[in-house]
N, C-alpha and C. Protein backbone atom coordinates (compact mmCIF):
# COMPACT_ATOMS: atom_id res chain seq x y z
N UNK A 1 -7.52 -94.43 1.94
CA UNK A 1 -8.14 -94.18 3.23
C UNK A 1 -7.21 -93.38 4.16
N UNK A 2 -6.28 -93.96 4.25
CA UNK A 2 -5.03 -93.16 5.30
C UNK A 2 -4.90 -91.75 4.94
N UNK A 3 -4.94 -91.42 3.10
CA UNK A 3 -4.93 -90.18 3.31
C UNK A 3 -5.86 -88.83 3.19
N UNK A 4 -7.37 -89.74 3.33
CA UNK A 4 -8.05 -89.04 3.71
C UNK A 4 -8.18 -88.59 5.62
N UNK A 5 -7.69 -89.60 6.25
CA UNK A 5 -7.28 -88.91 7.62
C UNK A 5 -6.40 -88.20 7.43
N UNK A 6 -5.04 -88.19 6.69
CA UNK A 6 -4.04 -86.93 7.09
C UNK A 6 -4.91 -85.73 7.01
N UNK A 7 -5.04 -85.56 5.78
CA UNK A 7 -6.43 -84.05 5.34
C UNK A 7 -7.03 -83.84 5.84
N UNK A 8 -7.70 -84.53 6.95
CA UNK A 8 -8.41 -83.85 7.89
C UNK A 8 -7.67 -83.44 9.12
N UNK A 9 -6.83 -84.13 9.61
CA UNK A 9 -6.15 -83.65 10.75
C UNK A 9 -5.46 -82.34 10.03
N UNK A 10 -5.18 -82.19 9.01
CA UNK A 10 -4.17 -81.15 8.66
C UNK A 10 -5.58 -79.32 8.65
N UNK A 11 -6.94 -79.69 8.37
CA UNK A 11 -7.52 -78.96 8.76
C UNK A 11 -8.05 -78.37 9.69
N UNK A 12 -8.01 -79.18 11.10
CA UNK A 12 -8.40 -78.71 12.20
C UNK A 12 -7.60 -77.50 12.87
N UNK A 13 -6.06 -76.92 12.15
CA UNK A 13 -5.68 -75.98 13.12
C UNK A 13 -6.75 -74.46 12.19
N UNK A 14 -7.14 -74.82 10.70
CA UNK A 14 -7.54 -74.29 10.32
C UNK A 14 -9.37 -73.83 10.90
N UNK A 15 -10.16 -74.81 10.98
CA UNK A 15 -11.27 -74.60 11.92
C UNK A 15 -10.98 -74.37 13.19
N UNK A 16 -9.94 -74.25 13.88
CA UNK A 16 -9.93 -73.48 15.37
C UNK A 16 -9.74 -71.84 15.17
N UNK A 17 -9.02 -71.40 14.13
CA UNK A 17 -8.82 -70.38 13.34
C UNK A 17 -10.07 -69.37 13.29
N UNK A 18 -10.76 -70.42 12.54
CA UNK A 18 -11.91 -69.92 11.63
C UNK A 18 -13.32 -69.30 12.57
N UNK A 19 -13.25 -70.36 13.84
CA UNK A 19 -14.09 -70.65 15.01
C UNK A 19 -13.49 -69.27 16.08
N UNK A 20 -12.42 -68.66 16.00
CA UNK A 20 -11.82 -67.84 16.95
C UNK A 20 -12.33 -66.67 16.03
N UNK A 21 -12.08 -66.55 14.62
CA UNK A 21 -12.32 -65.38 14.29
C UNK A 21 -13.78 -64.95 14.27
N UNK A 22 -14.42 -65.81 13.86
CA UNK A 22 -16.11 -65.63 14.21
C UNK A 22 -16.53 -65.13 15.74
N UNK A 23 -15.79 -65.92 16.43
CA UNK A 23 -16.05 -64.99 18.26
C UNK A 23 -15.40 -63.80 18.24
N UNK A 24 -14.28 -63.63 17.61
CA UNK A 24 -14.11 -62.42 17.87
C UNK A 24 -15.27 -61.03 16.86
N UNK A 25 -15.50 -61.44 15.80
CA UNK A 25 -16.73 -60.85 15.55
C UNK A 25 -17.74 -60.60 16.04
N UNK A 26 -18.70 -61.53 16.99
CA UNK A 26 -19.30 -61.29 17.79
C UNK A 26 -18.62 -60.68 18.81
N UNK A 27 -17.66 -60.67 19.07
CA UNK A 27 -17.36 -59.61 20.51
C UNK A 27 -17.89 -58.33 19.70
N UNK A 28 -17.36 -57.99 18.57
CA UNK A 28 -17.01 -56.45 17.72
C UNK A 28 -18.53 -56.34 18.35
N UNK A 29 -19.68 -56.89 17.73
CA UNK A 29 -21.07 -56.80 17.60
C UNK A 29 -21.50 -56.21 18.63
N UNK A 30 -21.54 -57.48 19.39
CA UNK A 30 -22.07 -57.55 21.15
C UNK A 30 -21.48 -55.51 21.64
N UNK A 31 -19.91 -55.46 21.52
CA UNK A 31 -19.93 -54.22 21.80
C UNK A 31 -20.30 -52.89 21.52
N UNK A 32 -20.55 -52.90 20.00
CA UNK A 32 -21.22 -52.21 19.34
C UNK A 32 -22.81 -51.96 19.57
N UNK A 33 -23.39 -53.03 20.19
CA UNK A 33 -24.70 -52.92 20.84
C UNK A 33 -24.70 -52.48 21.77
N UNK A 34 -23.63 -52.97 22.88
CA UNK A 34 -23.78 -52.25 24.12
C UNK A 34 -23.04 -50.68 24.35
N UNK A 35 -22.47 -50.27 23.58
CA UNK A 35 -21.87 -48.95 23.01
C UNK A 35 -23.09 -48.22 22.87
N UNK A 36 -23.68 -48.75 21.90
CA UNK A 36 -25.49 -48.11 21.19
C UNK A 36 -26.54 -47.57 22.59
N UNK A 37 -26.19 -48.57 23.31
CA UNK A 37 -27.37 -48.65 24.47
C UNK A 37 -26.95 -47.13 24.91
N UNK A 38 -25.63 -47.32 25.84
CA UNK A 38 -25.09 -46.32 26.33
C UNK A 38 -24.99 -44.74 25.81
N UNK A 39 -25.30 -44.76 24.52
CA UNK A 39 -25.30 -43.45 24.08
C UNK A 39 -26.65 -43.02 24.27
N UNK A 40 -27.19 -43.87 23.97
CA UNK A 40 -28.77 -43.37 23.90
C UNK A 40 -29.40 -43.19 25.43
N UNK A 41 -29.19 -44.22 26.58
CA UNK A 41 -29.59 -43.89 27.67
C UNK A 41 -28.22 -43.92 28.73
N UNK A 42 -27.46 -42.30 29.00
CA UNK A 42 -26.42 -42.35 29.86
C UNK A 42 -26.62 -42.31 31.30
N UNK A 43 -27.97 -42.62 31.83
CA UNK A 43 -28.47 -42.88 33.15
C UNK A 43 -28.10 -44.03 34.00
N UNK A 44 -27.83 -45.34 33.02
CA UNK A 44 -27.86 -46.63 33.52
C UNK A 44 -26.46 -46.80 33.89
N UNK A 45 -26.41 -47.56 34.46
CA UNK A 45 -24.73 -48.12 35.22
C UNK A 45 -24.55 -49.37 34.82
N UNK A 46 -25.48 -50.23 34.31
CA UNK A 46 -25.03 -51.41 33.50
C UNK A 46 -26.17 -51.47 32.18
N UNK A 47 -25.60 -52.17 31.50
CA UNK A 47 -26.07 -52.55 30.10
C UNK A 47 -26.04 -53.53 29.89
N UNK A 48 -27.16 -54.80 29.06
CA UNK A 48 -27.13 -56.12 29.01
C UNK A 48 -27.44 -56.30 27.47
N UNK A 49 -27.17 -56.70 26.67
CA UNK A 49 -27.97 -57.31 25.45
C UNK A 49 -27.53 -59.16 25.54
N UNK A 50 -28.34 -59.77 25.03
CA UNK A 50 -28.42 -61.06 24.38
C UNK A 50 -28.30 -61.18 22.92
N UNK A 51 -27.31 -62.44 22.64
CA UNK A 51 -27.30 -62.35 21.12
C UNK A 51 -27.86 -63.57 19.98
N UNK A 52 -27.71 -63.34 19.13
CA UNK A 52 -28.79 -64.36 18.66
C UNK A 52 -28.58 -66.15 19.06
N UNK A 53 -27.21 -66.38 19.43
CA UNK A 53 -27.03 -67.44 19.81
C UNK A 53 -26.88 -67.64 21.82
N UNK A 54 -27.62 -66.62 22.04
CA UNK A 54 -28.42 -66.95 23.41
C UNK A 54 -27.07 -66.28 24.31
N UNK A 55 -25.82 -65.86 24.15
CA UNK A 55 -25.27 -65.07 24.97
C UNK A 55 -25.09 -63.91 25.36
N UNK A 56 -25.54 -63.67 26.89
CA UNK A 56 -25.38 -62.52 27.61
C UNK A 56 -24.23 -61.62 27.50
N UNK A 57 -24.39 -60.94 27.17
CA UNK A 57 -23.27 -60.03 26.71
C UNK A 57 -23.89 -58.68 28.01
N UNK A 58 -22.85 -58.41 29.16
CA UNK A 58 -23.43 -57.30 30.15
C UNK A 58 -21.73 -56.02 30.21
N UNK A 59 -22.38 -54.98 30.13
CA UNK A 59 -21.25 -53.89 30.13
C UNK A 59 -21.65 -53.20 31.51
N UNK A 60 -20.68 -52.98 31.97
CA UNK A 60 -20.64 -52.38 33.27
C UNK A 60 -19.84 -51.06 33.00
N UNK A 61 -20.13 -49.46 33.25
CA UNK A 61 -20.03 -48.60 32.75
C UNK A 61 -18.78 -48.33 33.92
N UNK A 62 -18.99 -48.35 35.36
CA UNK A 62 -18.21 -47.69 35.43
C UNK A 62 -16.42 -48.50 35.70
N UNK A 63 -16.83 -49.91 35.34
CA UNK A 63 -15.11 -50.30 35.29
C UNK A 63 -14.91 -50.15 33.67
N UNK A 64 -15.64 -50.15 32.65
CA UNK A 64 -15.40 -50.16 31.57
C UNK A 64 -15.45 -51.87 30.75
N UNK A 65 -15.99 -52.59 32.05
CA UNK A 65 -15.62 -53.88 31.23
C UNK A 65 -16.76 -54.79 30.73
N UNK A 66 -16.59 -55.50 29.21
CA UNK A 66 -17.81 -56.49 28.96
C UNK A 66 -17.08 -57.63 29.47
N UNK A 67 -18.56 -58.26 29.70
CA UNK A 67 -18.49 -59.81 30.33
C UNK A 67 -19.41 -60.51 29.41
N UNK A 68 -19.25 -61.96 28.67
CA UNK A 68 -20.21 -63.17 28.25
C UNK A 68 -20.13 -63.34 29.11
N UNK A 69 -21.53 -64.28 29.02
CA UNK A 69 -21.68 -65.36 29.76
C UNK A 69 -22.82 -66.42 28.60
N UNK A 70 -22.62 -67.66 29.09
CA UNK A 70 -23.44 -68.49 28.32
C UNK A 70 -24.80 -68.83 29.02
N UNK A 71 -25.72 -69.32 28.64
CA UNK A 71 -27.06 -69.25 28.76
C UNK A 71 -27.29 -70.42 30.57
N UNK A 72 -26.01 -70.96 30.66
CA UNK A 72 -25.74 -71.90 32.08
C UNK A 72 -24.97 -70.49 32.94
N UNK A 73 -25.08 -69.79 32.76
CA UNK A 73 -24.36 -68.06 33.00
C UNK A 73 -22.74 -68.91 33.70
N UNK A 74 -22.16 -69.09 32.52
CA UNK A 74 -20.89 -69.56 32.41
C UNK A 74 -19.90 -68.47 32.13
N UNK A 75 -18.84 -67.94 32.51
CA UNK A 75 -18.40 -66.48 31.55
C UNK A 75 -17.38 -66.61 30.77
N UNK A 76 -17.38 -66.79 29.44
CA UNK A 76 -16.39 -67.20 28.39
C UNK A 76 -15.68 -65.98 28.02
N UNK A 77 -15.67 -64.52 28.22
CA UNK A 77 -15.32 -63.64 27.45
C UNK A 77 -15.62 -62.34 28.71
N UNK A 78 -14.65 -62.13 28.94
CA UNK A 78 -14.18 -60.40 29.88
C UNK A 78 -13.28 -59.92 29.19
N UNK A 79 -13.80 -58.68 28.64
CA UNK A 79 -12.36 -57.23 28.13
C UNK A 79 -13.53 -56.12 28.25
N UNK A 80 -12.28 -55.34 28.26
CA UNK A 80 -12.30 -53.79 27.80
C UNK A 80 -13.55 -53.61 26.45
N UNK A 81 -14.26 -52.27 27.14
CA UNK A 81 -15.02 -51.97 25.39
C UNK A 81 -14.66 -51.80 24.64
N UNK A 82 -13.33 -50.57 24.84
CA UNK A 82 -12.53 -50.14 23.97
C UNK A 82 -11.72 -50.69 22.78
N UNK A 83 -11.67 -52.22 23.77
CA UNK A 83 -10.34 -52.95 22.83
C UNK A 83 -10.97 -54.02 22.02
């Protein structure tokens, strides 16, 4: 029994890992959509998509920056498009 708890504690730095690299995939996405928007219509001054797990993803053209936000419009995630 005891050492089925070590094994699990010894995995959790691994699922925080795993859980960071998946958001950062969705950032790639999210920007790649809002990249898409912008080419196609260069009129607008902001850009919004939603993603399949319900976050607002909004690009603002002329500071250059995306913002999440969660569906409680919470904002988990501000950078650069670029980066």
């Amino acid at each position: 029994m005891t050492l089925i708890g070590v094994t699990m504690i010894n995995f959790t730095p691994v699922r925080d890992q795993t859980d960071r690299i998946q958001f950062e995939s969705v950032i790639r996405q999210a920007k790649l959509e809002l990249l898409s928007q912008k080419l196609s219509d260069t009129t607008q001054t902001e850009y919004t998509y939603t993603d399949e797990k319900g976050y607002r993803w909004v690009y603002i053209r002329r500071s250059g920056i995306v913002q999440c936000y969660t569906s409680d419009d919470v904002r988990i995630y501000s950078g650069q498009i670029y980066k």
